[in-house]
C-alpha atoms as a PDB file:
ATOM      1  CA  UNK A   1      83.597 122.059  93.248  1.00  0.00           C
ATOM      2  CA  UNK A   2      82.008 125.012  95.197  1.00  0.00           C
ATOM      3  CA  UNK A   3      79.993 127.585  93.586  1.00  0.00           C
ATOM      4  CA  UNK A   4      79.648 130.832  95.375  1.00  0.00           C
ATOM      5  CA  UNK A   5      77.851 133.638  94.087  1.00  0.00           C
ATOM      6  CA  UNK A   6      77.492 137.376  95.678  1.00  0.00           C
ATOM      7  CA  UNK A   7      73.927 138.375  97.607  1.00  0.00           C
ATOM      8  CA  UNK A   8      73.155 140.622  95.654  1.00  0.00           C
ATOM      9  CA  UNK A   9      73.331 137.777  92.806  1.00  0.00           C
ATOM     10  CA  UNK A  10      69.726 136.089  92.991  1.00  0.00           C
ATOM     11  CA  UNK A  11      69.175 132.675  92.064  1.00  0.00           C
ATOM     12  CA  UNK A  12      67.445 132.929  88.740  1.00  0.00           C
ATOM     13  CA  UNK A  13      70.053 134.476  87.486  1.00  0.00           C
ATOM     14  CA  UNK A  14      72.901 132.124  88.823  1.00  0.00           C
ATOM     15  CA  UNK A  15      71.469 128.739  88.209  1.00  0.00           C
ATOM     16  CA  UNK A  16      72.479 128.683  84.248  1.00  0.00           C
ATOM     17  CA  UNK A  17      75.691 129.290  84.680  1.00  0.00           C
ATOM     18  CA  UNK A  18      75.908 127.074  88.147  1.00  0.00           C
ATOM     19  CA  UNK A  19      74.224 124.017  85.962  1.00  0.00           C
ATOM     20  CA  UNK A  20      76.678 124.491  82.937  1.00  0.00           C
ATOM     21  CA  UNK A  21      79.515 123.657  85.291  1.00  0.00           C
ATOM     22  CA  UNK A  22      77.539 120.469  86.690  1.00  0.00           C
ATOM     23  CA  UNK A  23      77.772 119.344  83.238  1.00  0.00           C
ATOM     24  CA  UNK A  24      81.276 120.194  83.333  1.00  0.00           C
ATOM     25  CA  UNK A  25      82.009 118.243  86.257  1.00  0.00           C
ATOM     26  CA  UNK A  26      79.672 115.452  85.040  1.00  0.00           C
ATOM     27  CA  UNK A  27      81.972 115.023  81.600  1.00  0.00           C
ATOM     28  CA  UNK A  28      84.827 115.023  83.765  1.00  0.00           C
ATOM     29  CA  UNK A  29      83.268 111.965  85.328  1.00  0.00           C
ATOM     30  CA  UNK A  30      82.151 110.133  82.606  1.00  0.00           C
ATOM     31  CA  UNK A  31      86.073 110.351  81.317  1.00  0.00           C
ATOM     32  CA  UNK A  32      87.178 109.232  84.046  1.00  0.00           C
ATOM     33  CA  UNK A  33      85.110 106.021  84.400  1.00  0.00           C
ATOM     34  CA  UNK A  34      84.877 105.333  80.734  1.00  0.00           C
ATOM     35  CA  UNK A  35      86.961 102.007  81.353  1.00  0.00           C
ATOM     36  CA  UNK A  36      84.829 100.684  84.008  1.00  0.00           C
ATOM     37  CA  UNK A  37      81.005 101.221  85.173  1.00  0.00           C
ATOM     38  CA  UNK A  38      79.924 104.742  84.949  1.00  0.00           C
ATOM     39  CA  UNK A  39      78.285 106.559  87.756  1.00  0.00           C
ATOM     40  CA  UNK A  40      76.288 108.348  86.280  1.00  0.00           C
ATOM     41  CA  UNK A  41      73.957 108.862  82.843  1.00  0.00           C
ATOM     42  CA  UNK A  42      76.438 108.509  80.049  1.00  0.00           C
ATOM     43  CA  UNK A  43      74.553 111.752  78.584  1.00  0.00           C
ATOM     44  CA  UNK A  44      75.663 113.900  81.139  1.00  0.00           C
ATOM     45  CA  UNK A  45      73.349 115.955  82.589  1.00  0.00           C
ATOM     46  CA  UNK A  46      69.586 115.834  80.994  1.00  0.00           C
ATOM     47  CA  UNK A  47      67.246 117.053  84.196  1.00  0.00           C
ATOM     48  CA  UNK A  48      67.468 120.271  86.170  1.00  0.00           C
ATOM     49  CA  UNK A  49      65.592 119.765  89.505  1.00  0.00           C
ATOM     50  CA  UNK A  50      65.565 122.958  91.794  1.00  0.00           C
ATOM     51  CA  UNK A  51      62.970 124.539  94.367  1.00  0.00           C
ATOM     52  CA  UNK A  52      60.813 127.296  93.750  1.00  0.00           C
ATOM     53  CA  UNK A  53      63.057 130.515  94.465  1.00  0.00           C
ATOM     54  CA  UNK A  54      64.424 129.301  90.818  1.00  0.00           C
ATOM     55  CA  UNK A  55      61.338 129.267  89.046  1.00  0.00           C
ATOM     56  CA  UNK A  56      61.392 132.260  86.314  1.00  0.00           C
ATOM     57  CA  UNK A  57      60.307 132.492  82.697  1.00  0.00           C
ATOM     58  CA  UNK A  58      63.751 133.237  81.446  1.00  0.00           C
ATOM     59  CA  UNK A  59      65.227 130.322  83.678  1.00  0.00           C
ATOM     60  CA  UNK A  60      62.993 127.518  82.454  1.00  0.00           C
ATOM     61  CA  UNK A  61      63.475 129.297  78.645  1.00  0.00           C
ATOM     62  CA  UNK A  62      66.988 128.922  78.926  1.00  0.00           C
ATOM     63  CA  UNK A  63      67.429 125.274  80.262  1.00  0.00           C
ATOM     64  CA  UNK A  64      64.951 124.899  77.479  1.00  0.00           C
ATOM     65  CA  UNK A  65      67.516 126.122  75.121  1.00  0.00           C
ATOM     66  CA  UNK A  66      70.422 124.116  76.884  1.00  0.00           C
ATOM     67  CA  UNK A  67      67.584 120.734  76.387  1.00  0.00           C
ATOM     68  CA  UNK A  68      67.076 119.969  79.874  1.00  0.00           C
ATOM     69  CA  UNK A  69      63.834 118.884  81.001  1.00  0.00           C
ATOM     70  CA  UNK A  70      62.860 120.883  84.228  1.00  0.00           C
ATOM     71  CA  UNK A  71      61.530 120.348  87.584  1.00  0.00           C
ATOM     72  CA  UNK A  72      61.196 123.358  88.960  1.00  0.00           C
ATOM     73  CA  UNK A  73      58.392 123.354  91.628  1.00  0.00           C
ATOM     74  CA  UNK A  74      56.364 126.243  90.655  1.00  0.00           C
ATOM     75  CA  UNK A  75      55.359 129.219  93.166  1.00  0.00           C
ATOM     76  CA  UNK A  76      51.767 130.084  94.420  1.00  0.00           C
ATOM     77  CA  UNK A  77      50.973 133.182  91.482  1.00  0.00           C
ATOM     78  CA  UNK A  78      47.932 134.740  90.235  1.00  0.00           C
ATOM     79  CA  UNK A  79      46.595 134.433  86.677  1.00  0.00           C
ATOM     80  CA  UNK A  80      49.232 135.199  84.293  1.00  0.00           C
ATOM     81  CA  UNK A  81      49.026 136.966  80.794  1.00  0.00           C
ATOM     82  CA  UNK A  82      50.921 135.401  78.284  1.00  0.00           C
ATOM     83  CA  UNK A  83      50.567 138.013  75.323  1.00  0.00           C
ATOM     84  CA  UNK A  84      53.059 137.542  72.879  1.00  0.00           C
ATOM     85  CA  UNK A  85      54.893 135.467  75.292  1.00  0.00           C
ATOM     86  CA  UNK A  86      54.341 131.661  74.065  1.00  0.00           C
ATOM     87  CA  UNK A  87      58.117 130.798  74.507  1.00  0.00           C
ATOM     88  CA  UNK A  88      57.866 131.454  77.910  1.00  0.00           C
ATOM     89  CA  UNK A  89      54.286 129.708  78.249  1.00  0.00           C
ATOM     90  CA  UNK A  90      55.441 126.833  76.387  1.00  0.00           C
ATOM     91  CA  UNK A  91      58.524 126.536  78.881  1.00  0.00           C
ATOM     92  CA  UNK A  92      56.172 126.690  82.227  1.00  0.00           C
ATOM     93  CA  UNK A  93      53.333 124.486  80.957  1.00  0.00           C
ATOM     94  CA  UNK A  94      55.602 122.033  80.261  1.00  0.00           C
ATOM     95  CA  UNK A  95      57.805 122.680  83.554  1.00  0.00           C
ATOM     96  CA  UNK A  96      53.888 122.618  85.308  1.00  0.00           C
ATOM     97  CA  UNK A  97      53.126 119.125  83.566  1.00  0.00           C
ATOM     98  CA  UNK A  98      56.530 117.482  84.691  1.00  0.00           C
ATOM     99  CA  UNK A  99      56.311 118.322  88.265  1.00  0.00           C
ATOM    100  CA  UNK A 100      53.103 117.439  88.548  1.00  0.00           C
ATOM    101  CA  UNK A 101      53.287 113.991  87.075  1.00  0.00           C
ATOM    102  CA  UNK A 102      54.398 110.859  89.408  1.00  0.00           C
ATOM    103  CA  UNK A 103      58.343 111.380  88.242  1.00  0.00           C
ATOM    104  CA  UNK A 104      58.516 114.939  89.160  1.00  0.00           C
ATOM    105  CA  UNK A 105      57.045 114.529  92.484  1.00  0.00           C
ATOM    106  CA  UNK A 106      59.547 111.573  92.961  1.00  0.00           C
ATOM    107  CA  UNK A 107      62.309 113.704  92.455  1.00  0.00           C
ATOM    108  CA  UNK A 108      61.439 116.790  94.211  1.00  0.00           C
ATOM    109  CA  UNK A 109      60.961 114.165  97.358  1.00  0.00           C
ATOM    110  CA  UNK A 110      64.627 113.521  96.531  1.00  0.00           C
ATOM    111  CA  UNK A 111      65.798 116.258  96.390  1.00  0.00           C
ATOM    112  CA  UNK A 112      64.690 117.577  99.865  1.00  0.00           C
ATOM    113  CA  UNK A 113      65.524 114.114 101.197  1.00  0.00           C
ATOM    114  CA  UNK A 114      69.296 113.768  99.499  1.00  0.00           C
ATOM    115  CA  UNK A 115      70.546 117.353  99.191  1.00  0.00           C
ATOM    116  CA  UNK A 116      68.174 119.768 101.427  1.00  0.00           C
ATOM    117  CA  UNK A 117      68.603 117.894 105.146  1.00  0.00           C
ATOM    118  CA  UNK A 118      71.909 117.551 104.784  1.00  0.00           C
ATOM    119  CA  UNK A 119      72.843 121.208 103.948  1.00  0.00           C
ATOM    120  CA  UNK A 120      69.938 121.873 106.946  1.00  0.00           C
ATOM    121  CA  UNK A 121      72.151 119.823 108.676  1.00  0.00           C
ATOM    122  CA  UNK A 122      75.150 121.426 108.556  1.00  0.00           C
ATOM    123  CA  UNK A 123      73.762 125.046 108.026  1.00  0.00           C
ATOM    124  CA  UNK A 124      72.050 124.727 111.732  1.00  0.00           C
ATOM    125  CA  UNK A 125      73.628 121.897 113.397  1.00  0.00           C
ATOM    126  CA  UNK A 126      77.084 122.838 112.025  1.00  0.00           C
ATOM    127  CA  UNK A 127      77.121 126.451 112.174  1.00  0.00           C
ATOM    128  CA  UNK A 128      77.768 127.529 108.681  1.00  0.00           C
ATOM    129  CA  UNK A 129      74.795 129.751 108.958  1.00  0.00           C
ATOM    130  CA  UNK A 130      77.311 132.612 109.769  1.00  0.00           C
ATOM    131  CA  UNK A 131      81.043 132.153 109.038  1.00  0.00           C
ATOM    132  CA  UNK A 132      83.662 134.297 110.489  1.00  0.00           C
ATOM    133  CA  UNK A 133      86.294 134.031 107.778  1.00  0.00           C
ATOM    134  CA  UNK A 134      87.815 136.368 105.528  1.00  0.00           C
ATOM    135  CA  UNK A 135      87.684 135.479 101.247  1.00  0.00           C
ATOM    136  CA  UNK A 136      86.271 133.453  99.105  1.00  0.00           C
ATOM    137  CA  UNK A 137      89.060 131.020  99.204  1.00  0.00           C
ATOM    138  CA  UNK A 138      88.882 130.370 103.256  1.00  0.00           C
ATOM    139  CA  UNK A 139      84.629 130.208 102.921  1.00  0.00           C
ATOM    140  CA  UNK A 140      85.301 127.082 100.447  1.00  0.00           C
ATOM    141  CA  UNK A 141      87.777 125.744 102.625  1.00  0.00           C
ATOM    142  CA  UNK A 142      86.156 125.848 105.653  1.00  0.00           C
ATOM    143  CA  UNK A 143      82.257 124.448 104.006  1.00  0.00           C
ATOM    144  CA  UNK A 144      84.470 121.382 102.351  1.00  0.00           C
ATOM    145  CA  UNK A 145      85.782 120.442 105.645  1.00  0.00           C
ATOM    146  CA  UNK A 146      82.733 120.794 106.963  1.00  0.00           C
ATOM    147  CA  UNK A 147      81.211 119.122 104.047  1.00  0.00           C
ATOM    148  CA  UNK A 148      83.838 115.902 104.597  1.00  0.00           C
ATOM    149  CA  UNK A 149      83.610 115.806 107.880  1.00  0.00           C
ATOM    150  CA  UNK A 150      79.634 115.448 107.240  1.00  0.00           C
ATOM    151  CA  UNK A 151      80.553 112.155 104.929  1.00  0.00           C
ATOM    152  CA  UNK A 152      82.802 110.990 107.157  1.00  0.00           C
ATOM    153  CA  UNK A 153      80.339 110.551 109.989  1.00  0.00           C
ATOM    154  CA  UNK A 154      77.811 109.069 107.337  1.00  0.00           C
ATOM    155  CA  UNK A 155      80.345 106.516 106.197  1.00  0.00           C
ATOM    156  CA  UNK A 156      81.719 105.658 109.886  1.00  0.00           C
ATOM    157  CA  UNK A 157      77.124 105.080 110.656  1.00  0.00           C
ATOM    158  CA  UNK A 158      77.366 102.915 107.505  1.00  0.00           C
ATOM    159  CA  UNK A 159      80.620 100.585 107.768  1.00  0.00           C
ATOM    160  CA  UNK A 160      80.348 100.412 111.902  1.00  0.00           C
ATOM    161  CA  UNK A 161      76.904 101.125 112.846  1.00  0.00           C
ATOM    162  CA  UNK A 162      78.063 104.106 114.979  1.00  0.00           C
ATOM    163  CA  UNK A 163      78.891 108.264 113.229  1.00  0.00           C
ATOM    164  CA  UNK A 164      80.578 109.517 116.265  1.00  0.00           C
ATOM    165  CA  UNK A 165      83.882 107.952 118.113  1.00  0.00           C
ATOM    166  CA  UNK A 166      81.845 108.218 121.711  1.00  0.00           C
ATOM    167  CA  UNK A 167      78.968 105.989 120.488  1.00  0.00           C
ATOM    168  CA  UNK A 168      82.044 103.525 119.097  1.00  0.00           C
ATOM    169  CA  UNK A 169      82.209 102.706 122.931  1.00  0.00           C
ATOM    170  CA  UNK A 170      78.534 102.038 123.515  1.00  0.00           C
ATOM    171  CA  UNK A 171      78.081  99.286 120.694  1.00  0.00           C
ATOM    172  CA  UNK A 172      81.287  97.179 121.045  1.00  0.00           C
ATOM    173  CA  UNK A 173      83.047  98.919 118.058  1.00  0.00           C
ATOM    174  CA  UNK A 174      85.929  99.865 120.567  1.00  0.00           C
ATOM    175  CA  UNK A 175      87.525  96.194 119.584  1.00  0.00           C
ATOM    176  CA  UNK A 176      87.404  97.196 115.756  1.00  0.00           C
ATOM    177  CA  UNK A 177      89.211 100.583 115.839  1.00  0.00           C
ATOM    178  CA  UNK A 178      91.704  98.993 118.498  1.00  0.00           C
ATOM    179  CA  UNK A 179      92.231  96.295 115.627  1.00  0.00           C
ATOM    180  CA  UNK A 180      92.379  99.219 113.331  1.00  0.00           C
ATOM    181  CA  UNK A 181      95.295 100.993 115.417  1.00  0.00           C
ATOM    182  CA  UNK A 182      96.823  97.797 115.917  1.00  0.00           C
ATOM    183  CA  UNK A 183      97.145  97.466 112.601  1.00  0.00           C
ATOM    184  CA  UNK A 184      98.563 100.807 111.629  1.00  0.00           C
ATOM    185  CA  UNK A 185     101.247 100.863 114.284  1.00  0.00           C
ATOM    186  CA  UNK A 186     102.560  97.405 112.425  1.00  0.00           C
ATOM    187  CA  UNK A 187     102.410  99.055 108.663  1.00  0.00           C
ATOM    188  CA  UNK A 188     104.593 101.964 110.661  1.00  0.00           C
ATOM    189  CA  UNK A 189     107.374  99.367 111.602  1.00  0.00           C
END
């Protein structure tokens, strides 16, 4: 599912609600595959890893609340006062101690790696810095094709070695999608 939220909206106030439908979307899963292997954690979701513009007291409070453990890289501040705040202190030591520790800076190296170059990717190389469509419902349509057609290059690199139909020719792949085509046109008779 897409998640789009308003600019005024900022991001410490959106990512509670945008991790509560993960979880949805996780439980959905784990139905789904209860007959065979599952995917993913059969808890659902347990870990919240996010940059830095999400870092706030009342964020890492509230995942907190929800039991998630947090990686939220922390942003460069100055000394802060924590008078008659120890929720809140409590919730960013313990945020500070995880992403500091071997795990957290694991995952924050995924993160970037998994999820950050390919939305760089198709933000700049793409164009969905700036869409020209009207609604919400066009914007989703047009970032899932853009999304698929993304996955479909990185599963055509994976099963033939080549993501776009002009290298095909370059590395002898030209005999497998002629095979391919064969193929089709005799499942059409």
């Amino acid at each position: 599912t897409v998640t789009t939220h308003g600019g005024a909206a900022a991001d410490t106030t959106t990512v509670t609600g945008t991790v509560m439908e993960a979880g949805i979307a996780v439980a959905e899963l784990i139905a789904v595959e209860s007959e065979g292997t599952c995917e993913v954690h059969p808890d659902g979701v347990r870990e919240v890893v996010a940059d830095k513009g999400y870092h706030s007291n009342d964020v890492l409070v509230g995942l907190a609340e929800l039991e998630l453990r947090s990686y939220i890289a922390e942003p460069d501040r100055w000394t802060r006062s924590w008078i008659g705040r120890q929720l809140e202190k409590q919730a960013v030591y313990r945020n500070r101690r995880r992403i500091q520790g071997n795990r957290g800076k694991r995952l924050q190296r995924q993160r970037g790696e998994r999820i950050e170059r390919n939305f760089a990717h198709q933000f700049d190389t793409g164009g969905l810095v700036r869409l020209y469509v009207r609604g919400l419902d066009n914007l989703h349509k047009k970032f899932l094709m853009q999304a698929a057609a993304c996955n479909l290059a990185l599963l055509m690199r994976s099963l033939y070695g080549s993501g776009k139909p002009r290298a095909a020719h370059e590395g002898g792949i030209e005999v497998v999608f002629a095979f391919l085509a064969i193929m089709k046109a005799a499942e059409a008779l």
